[in-house]
Protein backbone atom coordinates (compact mmCIF):
# COMPACT_ATOMS: atom_id res chain seq x y z
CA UNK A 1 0.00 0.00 0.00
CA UNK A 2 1.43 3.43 -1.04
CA UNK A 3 2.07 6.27 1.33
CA UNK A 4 -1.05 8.43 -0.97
CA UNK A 5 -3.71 5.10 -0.48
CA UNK A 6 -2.74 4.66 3.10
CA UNK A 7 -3.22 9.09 4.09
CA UNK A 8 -6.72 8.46 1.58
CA UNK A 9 -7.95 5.89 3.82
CA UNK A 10 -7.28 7.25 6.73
CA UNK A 11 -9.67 10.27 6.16
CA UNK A 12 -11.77 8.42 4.82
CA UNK A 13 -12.56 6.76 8.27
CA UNK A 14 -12.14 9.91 9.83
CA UNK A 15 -14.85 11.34 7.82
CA UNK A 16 -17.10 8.17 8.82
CA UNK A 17 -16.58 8.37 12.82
CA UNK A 18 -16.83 11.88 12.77
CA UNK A 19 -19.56 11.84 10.31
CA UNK A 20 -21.01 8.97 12.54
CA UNK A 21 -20.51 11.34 15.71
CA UNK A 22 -21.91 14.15 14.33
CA UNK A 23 -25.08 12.14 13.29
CA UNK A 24 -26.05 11.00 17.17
CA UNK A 25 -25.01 14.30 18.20
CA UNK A 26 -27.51 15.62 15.91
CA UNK A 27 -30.55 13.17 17.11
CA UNK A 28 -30.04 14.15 20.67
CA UNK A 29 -28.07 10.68 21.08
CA UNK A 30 -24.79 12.17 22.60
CA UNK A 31 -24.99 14.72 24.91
CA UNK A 32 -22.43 17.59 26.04
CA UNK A 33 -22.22 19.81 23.36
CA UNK A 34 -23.90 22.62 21.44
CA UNK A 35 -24.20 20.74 18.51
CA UNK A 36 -26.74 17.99 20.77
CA UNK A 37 -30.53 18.21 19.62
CA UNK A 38 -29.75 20.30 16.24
CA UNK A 39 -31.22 18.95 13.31
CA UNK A 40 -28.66 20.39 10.90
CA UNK A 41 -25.85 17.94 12.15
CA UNK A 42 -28.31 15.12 11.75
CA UNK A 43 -28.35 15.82 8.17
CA UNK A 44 -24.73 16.96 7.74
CA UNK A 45 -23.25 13.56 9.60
CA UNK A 46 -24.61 11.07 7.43
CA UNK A 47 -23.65 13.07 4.20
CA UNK A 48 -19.89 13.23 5.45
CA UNK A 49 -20.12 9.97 6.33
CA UNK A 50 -21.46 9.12 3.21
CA UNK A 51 -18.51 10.74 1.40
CA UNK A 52 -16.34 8.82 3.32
CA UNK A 53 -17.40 5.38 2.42
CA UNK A 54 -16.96 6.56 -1.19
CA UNK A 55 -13.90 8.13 -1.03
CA UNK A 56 -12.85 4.41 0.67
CA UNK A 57 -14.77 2.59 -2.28
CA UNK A 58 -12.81 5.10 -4.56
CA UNK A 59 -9.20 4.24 -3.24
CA UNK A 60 -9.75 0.12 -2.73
CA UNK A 61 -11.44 -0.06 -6.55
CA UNK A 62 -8.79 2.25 -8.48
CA UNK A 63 -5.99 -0.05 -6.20
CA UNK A 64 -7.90 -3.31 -7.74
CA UNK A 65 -7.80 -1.94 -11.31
CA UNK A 66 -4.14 -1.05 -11.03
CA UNK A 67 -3.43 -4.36 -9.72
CA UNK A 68 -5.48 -5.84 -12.09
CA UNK A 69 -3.88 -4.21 -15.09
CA UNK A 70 -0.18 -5.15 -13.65
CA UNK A 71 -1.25 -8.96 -13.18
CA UNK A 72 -1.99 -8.90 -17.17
CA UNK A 73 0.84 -6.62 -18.28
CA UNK A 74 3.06 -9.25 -16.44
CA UNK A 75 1.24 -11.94 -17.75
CA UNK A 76 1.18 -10.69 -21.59
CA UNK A 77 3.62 -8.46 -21.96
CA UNK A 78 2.28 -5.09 -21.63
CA UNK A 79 4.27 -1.67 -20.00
CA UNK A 80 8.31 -2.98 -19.48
């Protein structure tokens, strides 16, 4: 795993558990903070969390293709 794959999928699951925070903080399920009861993060968590699990989808498919495309240039000849 590259240095650029590894940093990607690290935010990526950053954006999740905060996204995932920010989602019970919004529906009043975690408690402490301004943010606790406020609709607007219960619509704003899920969406970064959304983004999250796509920019993770993103990373692991385009690593899959590259692999993919080595295997068969190995295999056939391709890019020396």
């Amino acid at each position: 795993m590259t240095l650029g794959r590894a940093a990607g999928l690290s935010i990526a699951v950053l954006m999740v558990l905060v996204g995932a925070l920010w989602t019970g903080q919004g529906l009043g399920w975690i408690g402490g903070s301004s943010m606790t009861g406020e609709s607007t993060w219960a619509i704003v968590g899920p969406i970064v969390a959304g983004l999250g699990v796509a920019l993770a989808i993103s990373i692991i498919g385009n690593a899959r293709q590259k692999r993919a495309q080595s295997d068969l240039d190995q295999r056939y000849g391709g890019k020396r």
